[in-house]
PDB file of N, CA and C in Angstrom:
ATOM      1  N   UNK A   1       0.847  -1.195   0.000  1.00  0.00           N
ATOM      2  CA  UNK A   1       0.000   0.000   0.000  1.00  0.00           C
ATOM      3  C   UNK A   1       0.884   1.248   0.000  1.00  0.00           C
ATOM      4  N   UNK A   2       0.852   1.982  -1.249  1.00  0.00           N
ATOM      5  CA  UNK A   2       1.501   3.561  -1.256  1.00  0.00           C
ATOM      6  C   UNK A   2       0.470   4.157  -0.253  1.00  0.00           C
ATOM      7  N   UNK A   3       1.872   4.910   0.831  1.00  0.00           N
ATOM      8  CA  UNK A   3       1.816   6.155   1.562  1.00  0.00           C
ATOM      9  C   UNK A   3       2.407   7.231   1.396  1.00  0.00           C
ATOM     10  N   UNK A   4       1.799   8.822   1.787  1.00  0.00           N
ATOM     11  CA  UNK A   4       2.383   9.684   1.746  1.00  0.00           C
ATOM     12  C   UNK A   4       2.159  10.316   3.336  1.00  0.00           C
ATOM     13  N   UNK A   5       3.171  10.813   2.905  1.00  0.00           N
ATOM     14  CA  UNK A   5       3.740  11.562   4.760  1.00  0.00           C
ATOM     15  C   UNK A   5       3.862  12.670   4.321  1.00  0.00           C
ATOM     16  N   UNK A   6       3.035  14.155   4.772  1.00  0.00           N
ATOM     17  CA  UNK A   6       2.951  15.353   4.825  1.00  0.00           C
ATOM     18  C   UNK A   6       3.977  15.842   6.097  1.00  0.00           C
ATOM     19  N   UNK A   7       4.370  16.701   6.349  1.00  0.00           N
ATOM     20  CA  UNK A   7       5.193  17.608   7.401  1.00  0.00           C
ATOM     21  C   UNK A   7       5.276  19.002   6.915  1.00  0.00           C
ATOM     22  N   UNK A   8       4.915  20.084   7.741  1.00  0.00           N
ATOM     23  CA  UNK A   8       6.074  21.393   7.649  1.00  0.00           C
ATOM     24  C   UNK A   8       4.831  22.559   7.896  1.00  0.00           C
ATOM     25  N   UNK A   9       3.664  21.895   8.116  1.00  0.00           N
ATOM     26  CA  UNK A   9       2.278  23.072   8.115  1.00  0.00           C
ATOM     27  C   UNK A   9       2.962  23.436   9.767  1.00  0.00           C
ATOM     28  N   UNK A  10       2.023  24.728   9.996  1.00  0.00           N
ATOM     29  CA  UNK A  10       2.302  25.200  10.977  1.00  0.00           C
ATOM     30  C   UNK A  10       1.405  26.907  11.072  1.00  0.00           C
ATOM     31  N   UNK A  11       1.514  27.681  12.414  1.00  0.00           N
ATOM     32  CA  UNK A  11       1.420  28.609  12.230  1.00  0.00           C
ATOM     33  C   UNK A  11       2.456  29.845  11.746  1.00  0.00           C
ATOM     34  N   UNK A  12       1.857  31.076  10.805  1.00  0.00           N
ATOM     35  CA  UNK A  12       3.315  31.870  10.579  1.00  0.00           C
ATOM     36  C   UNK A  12       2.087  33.182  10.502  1.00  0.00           C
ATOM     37  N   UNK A  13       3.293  33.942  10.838  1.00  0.00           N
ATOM     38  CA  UNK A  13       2.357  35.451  10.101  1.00  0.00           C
ATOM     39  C   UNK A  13       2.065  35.998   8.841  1.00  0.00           C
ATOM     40  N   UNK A  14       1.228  36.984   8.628  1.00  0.00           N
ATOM     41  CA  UNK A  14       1.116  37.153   7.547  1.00  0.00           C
ATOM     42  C   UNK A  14       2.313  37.861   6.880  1.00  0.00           C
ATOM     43  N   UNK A  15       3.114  37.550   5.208  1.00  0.00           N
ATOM     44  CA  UNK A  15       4.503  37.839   4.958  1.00  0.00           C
ATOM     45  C   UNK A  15       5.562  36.537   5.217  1.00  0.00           C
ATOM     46  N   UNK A  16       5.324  35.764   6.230  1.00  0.00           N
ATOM     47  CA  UNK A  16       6.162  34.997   6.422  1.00  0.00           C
ATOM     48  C   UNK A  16       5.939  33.426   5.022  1.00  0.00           C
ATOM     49  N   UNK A  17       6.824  32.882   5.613  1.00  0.00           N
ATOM     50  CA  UNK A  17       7.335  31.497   4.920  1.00  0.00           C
ATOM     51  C   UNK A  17       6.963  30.098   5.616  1.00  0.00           C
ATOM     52  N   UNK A  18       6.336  29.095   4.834  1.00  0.00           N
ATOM     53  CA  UNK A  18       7.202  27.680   5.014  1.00  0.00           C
ATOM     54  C   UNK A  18       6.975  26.871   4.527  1.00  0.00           C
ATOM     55  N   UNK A  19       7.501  25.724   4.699  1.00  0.00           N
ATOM     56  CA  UNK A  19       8.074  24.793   3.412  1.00  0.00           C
ATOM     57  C   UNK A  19       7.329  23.307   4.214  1.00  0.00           C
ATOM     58  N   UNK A  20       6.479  22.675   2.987  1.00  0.00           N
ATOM     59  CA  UNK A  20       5.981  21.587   2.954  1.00  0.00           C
ATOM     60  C   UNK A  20       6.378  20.735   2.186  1.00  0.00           C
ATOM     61  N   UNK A  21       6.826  19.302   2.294  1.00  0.00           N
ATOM     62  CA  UNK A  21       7.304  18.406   2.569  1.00  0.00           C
ATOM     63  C   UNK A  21       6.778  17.038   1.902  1.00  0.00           C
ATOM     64  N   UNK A  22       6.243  16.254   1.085  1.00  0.00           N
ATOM     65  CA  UNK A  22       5.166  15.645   0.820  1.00  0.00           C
ATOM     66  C   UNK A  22       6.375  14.098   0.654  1.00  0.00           C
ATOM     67  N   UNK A  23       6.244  13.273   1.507  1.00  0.00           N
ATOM     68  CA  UNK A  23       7.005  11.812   0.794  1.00  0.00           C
ATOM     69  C   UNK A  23       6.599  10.820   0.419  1.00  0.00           C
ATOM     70  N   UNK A  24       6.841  10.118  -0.871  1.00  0.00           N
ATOM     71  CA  UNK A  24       6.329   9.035  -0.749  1.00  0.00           C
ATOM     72  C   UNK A  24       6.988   7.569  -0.934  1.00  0.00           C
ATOM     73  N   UNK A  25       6.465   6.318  -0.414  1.00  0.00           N
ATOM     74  CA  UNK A  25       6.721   5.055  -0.712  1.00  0.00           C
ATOM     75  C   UNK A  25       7.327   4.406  -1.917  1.00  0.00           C
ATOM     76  N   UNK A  26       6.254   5.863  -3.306  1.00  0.00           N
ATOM     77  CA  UNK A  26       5.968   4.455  -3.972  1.00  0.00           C
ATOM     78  C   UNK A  26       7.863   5.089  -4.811  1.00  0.00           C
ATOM     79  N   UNK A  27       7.890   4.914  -6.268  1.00  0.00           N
ATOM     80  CA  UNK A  27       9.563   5.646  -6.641  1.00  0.00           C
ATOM     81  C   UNK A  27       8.605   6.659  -7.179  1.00  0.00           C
ATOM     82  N   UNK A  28       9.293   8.063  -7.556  1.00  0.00           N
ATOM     83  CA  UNK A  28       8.915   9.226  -8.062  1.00  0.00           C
ATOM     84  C   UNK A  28       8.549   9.243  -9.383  1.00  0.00           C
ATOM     85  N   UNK A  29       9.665   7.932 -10.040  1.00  0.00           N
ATOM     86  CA  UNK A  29       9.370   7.704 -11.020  1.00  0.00           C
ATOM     87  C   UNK A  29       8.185   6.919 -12.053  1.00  0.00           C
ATOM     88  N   UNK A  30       7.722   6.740 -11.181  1.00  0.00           N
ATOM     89  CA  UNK A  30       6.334   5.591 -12.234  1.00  0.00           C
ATOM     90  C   UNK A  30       4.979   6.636 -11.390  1.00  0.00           C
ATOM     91  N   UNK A  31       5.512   7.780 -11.377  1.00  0.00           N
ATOM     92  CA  UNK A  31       4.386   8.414 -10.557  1.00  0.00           C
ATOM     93  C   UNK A  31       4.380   9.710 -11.959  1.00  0.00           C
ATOM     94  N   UNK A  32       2.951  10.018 -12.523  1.00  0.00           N
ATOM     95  CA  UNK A  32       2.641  11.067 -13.512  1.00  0.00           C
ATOM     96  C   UNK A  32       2.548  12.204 -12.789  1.00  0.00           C
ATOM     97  N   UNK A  33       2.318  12.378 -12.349  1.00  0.00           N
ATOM     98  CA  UNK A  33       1.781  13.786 -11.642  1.00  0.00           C
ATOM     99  C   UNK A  33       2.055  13.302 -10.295  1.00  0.00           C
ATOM    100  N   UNK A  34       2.293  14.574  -9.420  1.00  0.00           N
ATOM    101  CA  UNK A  34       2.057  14.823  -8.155  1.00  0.00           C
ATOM    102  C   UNK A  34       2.252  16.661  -7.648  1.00  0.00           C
ATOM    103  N   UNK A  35       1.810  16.634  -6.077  1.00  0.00           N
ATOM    104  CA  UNK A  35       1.545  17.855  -5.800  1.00  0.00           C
ATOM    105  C   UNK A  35       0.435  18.457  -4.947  1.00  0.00           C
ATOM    106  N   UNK A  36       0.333  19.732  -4.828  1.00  0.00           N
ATOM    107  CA  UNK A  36      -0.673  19.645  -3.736  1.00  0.00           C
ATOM    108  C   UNK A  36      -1.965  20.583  -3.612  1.00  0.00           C
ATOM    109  N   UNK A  37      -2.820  19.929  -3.153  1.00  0.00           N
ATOM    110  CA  UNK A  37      -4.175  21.266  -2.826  1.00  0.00           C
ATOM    111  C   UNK A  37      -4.280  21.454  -2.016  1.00  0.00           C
ATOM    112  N   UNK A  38      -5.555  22.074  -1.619  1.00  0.00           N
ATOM    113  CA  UNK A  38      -5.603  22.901  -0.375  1.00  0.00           C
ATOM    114  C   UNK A  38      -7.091  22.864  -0.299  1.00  0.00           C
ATOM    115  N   UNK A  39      -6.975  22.918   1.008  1.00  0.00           N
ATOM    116  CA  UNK A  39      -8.963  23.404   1.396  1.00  0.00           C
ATOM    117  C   UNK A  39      -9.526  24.305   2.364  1.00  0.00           C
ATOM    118  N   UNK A  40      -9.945  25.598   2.430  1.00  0.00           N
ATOM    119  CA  UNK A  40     -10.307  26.264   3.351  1.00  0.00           C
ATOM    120  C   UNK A  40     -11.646  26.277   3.562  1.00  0.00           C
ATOM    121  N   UNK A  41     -12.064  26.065   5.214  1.00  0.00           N
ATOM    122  CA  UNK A  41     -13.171  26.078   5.634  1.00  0.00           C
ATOM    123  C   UNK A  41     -14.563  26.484   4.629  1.00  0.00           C
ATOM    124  N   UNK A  42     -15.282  25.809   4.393  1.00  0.00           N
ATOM    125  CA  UNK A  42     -16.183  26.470   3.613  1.00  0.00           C
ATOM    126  C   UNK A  42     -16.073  26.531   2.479  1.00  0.00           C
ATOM    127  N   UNK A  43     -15.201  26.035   1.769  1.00  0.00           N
ATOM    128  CA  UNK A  43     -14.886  26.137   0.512  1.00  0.00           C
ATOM    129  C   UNK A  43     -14.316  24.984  -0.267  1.00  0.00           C
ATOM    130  N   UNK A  44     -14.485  24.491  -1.521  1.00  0.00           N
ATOM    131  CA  UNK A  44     -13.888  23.738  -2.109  1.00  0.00           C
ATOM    132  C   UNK A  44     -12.829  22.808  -2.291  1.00  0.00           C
ATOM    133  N   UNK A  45     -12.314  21.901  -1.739  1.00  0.00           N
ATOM    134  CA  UNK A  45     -10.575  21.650  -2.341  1.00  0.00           C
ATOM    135  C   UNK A  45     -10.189  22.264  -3.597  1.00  0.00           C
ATOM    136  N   UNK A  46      -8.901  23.073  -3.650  1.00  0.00           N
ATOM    137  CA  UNK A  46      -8.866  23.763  -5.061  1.00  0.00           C
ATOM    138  C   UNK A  46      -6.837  23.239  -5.117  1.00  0.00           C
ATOM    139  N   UNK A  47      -6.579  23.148  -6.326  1.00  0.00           N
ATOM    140  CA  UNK A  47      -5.436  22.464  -6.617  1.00  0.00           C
ATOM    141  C   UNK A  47      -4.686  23.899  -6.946  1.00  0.00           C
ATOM    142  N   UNK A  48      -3.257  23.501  -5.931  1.00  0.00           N
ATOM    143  CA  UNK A  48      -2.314  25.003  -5.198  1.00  0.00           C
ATOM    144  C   UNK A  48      -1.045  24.476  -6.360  1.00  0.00           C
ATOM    145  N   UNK A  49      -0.364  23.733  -6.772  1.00  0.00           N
ATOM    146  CA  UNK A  49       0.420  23.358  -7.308  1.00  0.00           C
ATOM    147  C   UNK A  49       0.764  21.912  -8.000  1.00  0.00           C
ATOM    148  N   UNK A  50       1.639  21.382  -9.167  1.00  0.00           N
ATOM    149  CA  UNK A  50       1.191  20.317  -9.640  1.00  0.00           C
ATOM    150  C   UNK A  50       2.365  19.962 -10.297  1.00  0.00           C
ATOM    151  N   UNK A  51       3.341  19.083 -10.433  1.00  0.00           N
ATOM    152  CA  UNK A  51       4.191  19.082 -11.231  1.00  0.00           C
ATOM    153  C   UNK A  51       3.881  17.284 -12.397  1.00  0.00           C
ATOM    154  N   UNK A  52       3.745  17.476 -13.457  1.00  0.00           N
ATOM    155  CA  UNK A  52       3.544  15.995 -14.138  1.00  0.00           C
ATOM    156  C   UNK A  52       4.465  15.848 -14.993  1.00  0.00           C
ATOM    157  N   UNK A  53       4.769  14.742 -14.836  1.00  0.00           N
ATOM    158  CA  UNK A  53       5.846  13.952 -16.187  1.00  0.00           C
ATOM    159  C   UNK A  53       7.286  14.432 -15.444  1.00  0.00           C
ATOM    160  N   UNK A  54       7.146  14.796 -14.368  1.00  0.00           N
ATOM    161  CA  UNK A  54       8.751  15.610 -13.806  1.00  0.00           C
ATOM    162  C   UNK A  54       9.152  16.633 -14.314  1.00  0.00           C
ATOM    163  N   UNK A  55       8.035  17.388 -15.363  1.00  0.00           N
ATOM    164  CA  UNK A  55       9.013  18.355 -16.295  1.00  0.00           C
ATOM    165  C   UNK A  55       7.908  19.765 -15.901  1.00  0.00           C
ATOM    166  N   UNK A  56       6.816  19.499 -16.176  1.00  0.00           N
ATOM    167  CA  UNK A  56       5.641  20.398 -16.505  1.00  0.00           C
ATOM    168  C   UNK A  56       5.098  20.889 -14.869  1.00  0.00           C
ATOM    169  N   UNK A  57       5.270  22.279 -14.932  1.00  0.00           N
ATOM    170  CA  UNK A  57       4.523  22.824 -13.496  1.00  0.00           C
ATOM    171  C   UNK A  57       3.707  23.347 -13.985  1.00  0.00           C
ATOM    172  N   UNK A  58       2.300  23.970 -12.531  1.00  0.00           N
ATOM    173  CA  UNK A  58       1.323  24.101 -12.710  1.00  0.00           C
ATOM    174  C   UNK A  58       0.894  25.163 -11.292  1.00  0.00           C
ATOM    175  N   UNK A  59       0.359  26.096 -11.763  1.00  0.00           N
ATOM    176  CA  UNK A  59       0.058  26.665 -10.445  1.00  0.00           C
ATOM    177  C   UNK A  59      -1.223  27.621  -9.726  1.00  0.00           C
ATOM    178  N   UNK A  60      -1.792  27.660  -9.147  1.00  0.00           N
ATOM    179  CA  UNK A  60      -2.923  27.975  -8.806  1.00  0.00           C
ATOM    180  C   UNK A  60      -2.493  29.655  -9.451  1.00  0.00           C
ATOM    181  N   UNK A  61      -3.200  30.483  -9.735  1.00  0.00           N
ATOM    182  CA  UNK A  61      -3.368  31.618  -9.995  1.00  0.00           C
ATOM    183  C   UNK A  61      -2.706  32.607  -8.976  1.00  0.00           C
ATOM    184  N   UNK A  62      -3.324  32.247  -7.644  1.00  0.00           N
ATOM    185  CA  UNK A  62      -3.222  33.118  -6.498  1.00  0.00           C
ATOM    186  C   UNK A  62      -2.011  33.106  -5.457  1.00  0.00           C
ATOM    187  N   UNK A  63      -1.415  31.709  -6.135  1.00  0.00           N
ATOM    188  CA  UNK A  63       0.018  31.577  -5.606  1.00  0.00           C
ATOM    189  C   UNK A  63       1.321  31.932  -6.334  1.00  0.00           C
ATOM    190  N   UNK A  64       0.947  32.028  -7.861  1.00  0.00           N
ATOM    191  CA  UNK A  64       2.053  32.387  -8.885  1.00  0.00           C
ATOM    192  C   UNK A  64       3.231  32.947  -8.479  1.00  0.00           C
ATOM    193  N   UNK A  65       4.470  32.715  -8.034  1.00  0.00           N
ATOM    194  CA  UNK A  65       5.209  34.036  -7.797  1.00  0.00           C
ATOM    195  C   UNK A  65       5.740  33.867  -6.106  1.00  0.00           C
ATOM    196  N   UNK A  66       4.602  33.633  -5.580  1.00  0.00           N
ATOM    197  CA  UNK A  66       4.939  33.244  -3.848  1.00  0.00           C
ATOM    198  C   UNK A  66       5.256  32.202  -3.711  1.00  0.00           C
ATOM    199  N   UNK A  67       4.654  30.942  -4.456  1.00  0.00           N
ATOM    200  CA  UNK A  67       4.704  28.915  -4.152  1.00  0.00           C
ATOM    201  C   UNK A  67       5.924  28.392  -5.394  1.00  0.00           C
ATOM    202  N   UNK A  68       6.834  27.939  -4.652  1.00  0.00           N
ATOM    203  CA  UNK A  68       7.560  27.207  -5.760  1.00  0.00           C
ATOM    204  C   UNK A  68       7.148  25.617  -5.228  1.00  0.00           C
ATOM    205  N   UNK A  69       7.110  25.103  -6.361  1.00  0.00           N
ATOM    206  CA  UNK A  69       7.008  22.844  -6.103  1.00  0.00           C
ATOM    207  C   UNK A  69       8.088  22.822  -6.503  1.00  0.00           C
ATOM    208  N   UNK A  70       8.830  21.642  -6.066  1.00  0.00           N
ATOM    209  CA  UNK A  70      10.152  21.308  -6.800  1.00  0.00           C
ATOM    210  C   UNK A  70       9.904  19.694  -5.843  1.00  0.00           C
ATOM    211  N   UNK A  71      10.856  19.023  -6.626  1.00  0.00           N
ATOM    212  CA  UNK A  71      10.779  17.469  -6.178  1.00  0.00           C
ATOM    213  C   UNK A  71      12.829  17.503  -6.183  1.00  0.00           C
ATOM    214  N   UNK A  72      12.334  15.849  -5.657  1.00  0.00           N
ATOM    215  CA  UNK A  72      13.314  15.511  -5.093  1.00  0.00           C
ATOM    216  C   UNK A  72      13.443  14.211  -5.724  1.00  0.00           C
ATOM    217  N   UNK A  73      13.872  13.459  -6.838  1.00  0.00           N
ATOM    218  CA  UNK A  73      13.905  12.293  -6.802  1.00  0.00           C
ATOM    219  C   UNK A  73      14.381  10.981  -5.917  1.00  0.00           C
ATOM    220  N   UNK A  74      15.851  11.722  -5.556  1.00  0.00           N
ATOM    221  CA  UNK A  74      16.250  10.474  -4.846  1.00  0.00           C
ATOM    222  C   UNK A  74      15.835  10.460  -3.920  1.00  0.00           C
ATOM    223  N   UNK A  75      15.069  11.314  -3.099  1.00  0.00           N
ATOM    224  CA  UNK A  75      14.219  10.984  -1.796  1.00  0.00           C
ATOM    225  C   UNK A  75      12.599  10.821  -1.923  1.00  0.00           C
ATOM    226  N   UNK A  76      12.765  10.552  -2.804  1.00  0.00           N
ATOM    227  CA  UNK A  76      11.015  10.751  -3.333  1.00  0.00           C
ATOM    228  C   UNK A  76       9.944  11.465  -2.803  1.00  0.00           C
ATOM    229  N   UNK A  77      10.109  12.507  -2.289  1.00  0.00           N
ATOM    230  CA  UNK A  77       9.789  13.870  -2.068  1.00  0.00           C
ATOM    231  C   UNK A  77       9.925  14.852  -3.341  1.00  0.00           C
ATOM    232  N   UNK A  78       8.142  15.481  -2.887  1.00  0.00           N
ATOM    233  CA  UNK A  78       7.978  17.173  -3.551  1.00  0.00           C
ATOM    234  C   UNK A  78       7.758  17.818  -2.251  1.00  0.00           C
ATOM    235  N   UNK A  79       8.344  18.793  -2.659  1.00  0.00           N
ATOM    236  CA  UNK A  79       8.494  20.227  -1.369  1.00  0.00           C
ATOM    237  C   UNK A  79       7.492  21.832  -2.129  1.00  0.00           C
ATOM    238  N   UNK A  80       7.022  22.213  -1.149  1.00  0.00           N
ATOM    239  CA  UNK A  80       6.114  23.226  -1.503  1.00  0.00           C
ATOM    240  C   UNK A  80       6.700  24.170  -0.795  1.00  0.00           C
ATOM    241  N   UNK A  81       7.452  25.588  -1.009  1.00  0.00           N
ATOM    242  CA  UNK A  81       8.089  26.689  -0.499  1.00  0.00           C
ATOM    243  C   UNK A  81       7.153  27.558  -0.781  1.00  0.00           C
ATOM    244  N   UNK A  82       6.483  28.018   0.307  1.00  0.00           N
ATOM    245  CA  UNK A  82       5.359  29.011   0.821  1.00  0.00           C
ATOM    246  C   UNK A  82       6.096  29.890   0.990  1.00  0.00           C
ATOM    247  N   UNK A  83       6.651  31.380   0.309  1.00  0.00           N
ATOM    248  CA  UNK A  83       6.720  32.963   0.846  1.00  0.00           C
ATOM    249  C   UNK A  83       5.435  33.658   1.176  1.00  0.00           C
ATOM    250  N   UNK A  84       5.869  35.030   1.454  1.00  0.00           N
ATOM    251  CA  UNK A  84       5.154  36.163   1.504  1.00  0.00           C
ATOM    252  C   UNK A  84       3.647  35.535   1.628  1.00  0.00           C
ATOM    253  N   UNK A  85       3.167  34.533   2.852  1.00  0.00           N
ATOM    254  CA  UNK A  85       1.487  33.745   3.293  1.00  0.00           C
ATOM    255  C   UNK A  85       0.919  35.156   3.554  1.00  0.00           C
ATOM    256  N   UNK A  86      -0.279  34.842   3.192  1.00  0.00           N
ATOM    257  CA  UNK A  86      -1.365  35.601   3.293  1.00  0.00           C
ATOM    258  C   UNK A  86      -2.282  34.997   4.198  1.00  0.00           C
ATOM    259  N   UNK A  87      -3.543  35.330   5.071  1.00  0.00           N
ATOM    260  CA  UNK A  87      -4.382  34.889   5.816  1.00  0.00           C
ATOM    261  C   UNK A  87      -5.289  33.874   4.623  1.00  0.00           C
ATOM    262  N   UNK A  88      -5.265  34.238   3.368  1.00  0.00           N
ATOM    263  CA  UNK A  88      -6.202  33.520   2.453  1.00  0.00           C
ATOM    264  C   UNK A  88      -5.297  32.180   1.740  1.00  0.00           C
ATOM    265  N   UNK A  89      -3.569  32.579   2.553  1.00  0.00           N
ATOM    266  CA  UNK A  89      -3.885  31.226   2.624  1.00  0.00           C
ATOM    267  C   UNK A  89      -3.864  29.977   3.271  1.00  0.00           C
ATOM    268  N   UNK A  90      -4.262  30.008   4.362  1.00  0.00           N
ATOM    269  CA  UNK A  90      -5.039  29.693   5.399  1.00  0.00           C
ATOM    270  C   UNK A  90      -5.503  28.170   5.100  1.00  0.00           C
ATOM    271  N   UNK A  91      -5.314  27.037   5.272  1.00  0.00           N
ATOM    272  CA  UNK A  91      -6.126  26.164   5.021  1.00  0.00           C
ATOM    273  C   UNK A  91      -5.448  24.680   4.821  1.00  0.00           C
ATOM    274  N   UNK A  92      -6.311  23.364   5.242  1.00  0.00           N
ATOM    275  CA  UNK A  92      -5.305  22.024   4.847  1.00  0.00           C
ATOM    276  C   UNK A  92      -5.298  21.964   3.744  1.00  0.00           C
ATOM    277  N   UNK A  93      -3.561  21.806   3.478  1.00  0.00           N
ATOM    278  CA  UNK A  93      -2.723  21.196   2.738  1.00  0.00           C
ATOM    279  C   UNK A  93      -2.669  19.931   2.433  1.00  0.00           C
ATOM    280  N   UNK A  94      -2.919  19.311   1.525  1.00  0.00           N
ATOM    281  CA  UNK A  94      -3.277  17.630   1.161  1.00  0.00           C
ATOM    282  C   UNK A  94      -2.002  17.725  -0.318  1.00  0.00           C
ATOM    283  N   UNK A  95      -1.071  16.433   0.047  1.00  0.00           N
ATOM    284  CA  UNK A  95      -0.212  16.025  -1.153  1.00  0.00           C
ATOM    285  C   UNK A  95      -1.348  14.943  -1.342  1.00  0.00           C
ATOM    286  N   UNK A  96      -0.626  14.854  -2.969  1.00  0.00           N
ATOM    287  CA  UNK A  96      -1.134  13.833  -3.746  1.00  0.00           C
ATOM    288  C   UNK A  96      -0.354  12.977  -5.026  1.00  0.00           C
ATOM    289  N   UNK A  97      -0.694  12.405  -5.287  1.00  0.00           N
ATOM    290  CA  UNK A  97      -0.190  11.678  -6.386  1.00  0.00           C
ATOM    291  C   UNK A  97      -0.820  10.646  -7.545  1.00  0.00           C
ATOM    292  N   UNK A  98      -0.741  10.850  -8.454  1.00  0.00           N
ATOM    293  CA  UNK A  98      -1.573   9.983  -9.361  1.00  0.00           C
ATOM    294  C   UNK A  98       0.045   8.995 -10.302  1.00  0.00           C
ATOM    295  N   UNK A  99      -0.726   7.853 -10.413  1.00  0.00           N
ATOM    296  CA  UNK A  99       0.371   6.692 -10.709  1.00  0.00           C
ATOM    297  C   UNK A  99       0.353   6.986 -12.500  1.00  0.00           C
ATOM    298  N   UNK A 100       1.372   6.450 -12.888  1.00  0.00           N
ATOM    299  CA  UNK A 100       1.908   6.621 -14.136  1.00  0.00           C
ATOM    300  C   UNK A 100       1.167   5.855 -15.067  1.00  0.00           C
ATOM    301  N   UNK A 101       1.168   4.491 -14.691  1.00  0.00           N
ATOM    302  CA  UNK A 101       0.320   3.254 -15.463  1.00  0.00           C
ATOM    303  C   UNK A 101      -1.385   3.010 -15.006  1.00  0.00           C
ATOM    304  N   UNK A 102      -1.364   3.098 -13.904  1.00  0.00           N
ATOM    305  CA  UNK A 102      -3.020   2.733 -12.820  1.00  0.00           C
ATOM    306  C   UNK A 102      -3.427   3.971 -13.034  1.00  0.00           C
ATOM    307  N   UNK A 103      -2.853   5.011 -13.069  1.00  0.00           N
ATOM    308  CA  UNK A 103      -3.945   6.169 -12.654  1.00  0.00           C
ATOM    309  C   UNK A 103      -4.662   6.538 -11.394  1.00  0.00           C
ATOM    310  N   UNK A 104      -4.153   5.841 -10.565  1.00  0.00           N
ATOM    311  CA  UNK A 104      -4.467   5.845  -9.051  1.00  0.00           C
ATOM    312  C   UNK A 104      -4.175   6.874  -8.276  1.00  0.00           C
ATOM    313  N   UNK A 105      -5.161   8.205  -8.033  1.00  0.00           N
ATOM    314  CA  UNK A 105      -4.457   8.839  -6.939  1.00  0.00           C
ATOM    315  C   UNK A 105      -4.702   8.818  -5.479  1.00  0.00           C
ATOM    316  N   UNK A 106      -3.545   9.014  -5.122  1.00  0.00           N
ATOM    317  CA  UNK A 106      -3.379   8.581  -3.744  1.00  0.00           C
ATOM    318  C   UNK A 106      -3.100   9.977  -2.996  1.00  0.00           C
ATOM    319  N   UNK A 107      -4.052   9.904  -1.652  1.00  0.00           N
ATOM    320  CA  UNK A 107      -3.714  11.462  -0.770  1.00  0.00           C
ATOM    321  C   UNK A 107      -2.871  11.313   0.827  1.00  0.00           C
ATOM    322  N   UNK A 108      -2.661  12.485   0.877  1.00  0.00           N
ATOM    323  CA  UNK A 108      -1.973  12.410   1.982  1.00  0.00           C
ATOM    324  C   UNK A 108      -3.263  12.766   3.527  1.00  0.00           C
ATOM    325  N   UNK A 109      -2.817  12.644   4.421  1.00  0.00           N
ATOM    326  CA  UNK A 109      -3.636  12.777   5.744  1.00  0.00           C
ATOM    327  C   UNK A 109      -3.861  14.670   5.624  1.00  0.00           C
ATOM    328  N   UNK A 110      -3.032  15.347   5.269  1.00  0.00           N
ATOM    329  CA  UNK A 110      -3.261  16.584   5.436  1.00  0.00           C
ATOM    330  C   UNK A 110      -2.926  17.391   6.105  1.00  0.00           C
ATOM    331  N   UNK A 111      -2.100  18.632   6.541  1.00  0.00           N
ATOM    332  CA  UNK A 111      -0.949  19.085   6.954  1.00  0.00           C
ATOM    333  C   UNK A 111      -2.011  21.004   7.259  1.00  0.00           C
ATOM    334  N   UNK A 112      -2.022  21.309   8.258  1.00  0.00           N
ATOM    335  CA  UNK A 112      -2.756  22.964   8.309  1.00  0.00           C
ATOM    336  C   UNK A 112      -1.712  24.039   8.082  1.00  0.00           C
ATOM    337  N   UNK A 113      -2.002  25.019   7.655  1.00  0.00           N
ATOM    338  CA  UNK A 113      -1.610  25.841   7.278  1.00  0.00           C
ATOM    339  C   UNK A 113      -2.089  26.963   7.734  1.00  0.00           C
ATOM    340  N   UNK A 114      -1.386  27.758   8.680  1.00  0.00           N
ATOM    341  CA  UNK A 114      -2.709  29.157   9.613  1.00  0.00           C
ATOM    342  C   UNK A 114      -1.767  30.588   8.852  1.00  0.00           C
ATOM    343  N   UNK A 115      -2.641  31.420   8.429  1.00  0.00           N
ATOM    344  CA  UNK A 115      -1.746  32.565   8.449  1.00  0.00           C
ATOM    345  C   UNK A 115      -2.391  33.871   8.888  1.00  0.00           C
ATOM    346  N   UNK A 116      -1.681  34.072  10.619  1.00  0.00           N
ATOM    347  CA  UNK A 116      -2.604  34.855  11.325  1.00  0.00           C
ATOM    348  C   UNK A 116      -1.885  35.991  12.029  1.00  0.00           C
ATOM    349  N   UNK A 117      -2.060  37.002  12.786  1.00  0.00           N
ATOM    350  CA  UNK A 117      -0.851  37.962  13.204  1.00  0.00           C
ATOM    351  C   UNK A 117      -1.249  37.592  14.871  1.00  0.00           C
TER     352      UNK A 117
END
């Protein structure tokens, strides 16, 4: 059974930084896509970043510029570098991953994210 292990949510102020963490079991490589969304109270899950095929990024609108994804192969980790948080963006953090051949995506438990003064 593929697992993923989230780490790095936390509280920060608004302006501040931090860096999420996403690992998984399965290899990085037979994995198409992976990356992460988000969900704030009341609202939708909406997809924050996305990297597929290892080559192609993807990024929510409202993070452009503040969120870098970058992976890690030999540790089979993607990392999400949060700058300059805003209160909006506020909300659990869920990695994910969809398989290369199955098409299977698989989520993580979910990691909070507060951005409050």
């Amino acid at each position: 059974q593929v697992h993923l292990v989230e780490s790095g949510g936390g509280l920060v102020q608004p302006g501040g930084s931090l860096r999420l963490s996403c690992a998984t079991s399965r290899s990085i490589f037979s994995i198409y896509a992976m990356g992460w969304y988000r969900q704030a109270p009341g609202k939708e899950r909406e997809l924050v970043a996305t990297i597929r095929s290892g080559v192609y990024i993807n990024y929510l609108a409202a993070v452009r510029g503040r969120f870098a994804i970058s992976r890690a192969p030999a540790m089979n980790t993607v990392d999400l570098q949060m700058n300059n948080l805003q209160p909006e963006d506020t909300a659990v953090y869920y990695c994910y991953h969809q398989g290369a051949r199955d098409g299977i995506i698989v989520w993580g438990q979910g990691t909070q994210v507060t951005v409050s003064s």
